[in-house]
PDB file of N, CA and C in Angstrom:
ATOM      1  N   UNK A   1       9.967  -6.697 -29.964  1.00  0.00           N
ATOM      2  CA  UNK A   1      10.743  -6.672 -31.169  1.00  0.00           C
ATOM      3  C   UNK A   1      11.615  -7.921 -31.216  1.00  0.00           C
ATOM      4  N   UNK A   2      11.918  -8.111 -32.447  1.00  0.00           N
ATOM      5  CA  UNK A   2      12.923  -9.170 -32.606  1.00  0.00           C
ATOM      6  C   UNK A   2      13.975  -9.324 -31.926  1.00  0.00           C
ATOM      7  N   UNK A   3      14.804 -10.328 -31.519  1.00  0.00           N
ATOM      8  CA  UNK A   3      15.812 -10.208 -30.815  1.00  0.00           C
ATOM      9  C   UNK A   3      15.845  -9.999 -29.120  1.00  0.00           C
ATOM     10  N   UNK A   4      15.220  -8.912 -28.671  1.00  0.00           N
ATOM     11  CA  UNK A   4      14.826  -8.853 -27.532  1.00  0.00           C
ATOM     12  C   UNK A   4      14.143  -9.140 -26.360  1.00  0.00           C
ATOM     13  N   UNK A   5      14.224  -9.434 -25.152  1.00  0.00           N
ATOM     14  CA  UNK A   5      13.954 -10.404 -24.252  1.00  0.00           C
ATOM     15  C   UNK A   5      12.564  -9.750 -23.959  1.00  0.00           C
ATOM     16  N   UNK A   6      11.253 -10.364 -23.827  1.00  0.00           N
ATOM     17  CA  UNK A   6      10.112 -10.190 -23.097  1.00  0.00           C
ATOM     18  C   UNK A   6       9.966  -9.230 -22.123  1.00  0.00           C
ATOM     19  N   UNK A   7       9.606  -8.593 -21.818  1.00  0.00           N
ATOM     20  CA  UNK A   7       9.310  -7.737 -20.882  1.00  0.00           C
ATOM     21  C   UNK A   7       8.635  -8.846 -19.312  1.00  0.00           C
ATOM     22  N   UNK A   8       8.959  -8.562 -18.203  1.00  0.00           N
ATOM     23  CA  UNK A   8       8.493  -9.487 -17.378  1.00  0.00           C
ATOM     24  C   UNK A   8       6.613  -8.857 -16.934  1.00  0.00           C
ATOM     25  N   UNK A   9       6.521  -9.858 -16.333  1.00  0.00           N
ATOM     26  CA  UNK A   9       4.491  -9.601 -16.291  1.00  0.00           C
ATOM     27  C   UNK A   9       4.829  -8.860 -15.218  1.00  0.00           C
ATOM     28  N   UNK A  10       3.847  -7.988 -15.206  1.00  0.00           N
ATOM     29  CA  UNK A  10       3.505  -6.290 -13.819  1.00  0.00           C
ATOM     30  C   UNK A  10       2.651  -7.228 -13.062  1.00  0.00           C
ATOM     31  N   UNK A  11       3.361  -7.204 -12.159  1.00  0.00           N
ATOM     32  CA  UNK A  11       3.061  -7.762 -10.301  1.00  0.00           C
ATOM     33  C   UNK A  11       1.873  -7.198 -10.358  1.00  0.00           C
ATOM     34  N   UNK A  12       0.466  -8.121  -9.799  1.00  0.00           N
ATOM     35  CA  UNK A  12      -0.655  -6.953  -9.100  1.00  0.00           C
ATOM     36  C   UNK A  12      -0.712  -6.625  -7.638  1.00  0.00           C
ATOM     37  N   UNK A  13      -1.565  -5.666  -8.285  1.00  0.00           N
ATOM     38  CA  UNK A  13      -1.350  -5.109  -6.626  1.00  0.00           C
ATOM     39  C   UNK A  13      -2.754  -5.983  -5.365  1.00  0.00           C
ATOM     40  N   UNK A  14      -2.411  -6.378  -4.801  1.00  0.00           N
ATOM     41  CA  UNK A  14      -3.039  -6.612  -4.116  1.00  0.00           C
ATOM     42  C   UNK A  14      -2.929  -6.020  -2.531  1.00  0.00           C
ATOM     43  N   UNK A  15      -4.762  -5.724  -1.798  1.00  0.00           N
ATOM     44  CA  UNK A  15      -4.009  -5.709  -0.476  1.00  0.00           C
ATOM     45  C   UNK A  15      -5.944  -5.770   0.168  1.00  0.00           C
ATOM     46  N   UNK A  16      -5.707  -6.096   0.841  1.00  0.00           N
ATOM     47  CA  UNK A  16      -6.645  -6.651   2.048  1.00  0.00           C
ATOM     48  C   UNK A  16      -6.215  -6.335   3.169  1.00  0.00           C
ATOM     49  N   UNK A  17      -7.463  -5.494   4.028  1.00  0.00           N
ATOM     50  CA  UNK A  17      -6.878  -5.039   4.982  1.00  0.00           C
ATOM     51  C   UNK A  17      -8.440  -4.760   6.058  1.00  0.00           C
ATOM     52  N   UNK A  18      -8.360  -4.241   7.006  1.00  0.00           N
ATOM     53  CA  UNK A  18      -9.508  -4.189   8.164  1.00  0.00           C
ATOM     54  C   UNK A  18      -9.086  -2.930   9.136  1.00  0.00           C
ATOM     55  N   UNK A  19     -10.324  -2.215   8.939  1.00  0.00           N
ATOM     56  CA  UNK A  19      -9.729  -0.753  10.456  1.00  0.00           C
ATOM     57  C   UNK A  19     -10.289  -1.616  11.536  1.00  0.00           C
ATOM     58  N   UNK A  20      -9.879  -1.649  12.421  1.00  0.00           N
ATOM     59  CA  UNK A  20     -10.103  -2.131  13.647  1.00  0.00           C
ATOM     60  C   UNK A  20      -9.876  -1.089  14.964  1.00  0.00           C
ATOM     61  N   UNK A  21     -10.499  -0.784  15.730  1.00  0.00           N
ATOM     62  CA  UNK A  21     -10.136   0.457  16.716  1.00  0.00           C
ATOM     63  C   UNK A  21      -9.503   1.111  16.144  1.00  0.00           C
ATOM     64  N   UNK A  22      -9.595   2.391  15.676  1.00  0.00           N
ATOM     65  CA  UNK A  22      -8.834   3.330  14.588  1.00  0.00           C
ATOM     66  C   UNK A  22      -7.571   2.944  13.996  1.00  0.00           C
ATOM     67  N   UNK A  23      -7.396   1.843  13.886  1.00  0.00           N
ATOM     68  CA  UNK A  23      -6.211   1.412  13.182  1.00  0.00           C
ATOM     69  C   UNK A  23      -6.297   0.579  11.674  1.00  0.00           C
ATOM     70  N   UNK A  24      -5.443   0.707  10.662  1.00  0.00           N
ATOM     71  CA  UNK A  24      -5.657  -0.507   9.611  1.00  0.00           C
ATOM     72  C   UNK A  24      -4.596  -1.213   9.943  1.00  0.00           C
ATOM     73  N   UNK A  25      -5.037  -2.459   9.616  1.00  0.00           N
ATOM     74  CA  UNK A  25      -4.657  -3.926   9.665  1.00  0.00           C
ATOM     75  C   UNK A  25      -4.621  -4.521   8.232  1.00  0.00           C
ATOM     76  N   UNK A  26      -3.113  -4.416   8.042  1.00  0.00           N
ATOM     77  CA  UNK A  26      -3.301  -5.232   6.429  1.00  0.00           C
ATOM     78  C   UNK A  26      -2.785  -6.595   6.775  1.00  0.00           C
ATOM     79  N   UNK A  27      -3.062  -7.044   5.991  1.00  0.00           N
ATOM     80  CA  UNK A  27      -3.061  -8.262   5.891  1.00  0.00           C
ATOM     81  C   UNK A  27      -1.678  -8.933   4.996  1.00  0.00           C
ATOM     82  N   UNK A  28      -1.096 -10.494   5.257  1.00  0.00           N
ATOM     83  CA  UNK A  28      -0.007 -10.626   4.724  1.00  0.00           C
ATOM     84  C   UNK A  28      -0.313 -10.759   3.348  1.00  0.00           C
ATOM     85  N   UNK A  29      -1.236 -10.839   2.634  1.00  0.00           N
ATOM     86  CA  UNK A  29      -1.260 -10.999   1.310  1.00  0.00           C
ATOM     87  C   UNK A  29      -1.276  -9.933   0.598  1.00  0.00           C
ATOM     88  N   UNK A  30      -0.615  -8.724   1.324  1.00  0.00           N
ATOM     89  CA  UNK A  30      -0.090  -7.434   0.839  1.00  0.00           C
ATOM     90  C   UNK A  30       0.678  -7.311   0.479  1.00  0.00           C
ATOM     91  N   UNK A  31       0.983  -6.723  -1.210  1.00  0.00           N
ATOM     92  CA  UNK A  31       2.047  -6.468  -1.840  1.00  0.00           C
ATOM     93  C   UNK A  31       2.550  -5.661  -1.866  1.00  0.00           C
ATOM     94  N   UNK A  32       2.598  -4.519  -0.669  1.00  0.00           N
ATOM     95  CA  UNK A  32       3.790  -3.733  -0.469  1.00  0.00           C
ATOM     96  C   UNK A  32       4.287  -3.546   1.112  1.00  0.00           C
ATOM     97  N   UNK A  33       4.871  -2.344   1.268  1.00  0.00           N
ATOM     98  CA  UNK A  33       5.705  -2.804   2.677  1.00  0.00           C
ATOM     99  C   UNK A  33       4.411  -2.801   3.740  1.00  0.00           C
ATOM    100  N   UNK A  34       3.916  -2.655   3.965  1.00  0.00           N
ATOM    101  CA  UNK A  34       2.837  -2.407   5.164  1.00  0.00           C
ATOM    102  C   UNK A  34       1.943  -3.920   5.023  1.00  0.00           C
ATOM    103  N   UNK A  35       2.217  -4.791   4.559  1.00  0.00           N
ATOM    104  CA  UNK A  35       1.971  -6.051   4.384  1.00  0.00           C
ATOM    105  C   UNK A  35       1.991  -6.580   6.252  1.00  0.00           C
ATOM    106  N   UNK A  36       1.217  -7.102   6.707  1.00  0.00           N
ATOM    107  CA  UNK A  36       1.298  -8.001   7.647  1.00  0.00           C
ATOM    108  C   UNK A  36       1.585  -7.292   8.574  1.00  0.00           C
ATOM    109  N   UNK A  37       1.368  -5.900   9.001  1.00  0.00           N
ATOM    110  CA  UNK A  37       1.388  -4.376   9.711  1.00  0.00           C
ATOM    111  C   UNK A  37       0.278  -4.156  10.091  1.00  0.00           C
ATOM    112  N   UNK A  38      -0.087  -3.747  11.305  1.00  0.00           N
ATOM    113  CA  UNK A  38      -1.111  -2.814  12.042  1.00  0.00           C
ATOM    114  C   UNK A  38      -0.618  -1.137  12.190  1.00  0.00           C
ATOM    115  N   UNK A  39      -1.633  -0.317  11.168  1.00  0.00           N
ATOM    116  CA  UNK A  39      -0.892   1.578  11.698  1.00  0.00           C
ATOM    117  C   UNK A  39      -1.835   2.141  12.412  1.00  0.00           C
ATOM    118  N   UNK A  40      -1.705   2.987  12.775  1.00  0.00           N
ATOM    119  CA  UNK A  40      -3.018   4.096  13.062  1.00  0.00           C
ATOM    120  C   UNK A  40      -3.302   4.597  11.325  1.00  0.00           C
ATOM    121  N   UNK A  41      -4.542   5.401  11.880  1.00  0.00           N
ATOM    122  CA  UNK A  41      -4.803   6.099  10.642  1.00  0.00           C
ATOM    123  C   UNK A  41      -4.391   7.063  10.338  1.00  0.00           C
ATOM    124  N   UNK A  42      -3.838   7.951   9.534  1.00  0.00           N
ATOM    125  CA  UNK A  42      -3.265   9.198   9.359  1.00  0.00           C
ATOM    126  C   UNK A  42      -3.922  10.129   9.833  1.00  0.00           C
ATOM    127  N   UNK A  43      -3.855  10.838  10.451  1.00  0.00           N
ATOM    128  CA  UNK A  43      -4.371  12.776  10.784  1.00  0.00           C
ATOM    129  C   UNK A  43      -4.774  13.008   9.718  1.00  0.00           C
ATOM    130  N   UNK A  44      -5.654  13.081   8.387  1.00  0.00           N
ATOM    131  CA  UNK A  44      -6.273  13.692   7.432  1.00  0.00           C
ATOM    132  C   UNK A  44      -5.594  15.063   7.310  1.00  0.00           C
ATOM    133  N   UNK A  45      -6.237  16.105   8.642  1.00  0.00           N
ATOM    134  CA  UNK A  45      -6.099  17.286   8.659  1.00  0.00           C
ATOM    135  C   UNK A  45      -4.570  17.649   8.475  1.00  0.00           C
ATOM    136  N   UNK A  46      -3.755  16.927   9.304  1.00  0.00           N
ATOM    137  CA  UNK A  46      -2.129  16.912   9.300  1.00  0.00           C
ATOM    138  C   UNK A  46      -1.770  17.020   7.788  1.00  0.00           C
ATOM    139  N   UNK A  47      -2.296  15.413   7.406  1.00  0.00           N
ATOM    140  CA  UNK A  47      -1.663  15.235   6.177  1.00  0.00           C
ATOM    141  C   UNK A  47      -2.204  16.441   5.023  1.00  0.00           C
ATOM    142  N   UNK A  48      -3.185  16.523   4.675  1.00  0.00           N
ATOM    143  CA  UNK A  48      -3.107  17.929   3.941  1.00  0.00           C
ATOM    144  C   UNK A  48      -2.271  19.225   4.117  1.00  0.00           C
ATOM    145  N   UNK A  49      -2.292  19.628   5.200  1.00  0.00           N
ATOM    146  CA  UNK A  49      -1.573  20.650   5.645  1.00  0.00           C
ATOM    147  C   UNK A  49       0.327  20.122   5.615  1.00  0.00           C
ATOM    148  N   UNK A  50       0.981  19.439   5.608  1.00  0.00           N
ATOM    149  CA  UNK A  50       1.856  19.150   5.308  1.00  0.00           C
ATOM    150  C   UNK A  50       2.123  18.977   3.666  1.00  0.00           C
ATOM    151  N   UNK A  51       1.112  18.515   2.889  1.00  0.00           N
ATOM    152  CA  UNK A  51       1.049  18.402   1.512  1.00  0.00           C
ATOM    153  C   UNK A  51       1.529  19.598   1.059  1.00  0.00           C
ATOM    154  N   UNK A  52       0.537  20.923   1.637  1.00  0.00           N
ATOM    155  CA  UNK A  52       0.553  21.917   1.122  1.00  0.00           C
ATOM    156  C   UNK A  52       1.740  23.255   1.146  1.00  0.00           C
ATOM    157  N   UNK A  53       2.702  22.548   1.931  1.00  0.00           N
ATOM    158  CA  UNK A  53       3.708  23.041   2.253  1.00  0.00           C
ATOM    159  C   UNK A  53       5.214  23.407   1.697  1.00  0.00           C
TER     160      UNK A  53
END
């Protein structure tokens, strides 16, 4: 609208990453916190069962 400042452009998301021995490996050209981080993989089974709670 008239008068009003632009809205700024929506960041993409990017992320690149590799499991390596049950772990992911993202990579620094990750745009959120786990950027440039090695985790394990989540418990699947855990994580549902905590969801559901």
């Amino acid at each position: 609208m008239r008068g009003e400042a632009p809205l700024p452009a929506p960041v993409p998301f990017v992320c690149h990453s590799f499991v390596v021995d049950g772990r992911i490996q993202f990579l620094g050209d990750c745009t959120h916190e786990l950027a440039g981080q090695t985790v394990d993989i989540p418990d699947f089974d855990t994580v549902a069962l905590e969801d559901e709670a």
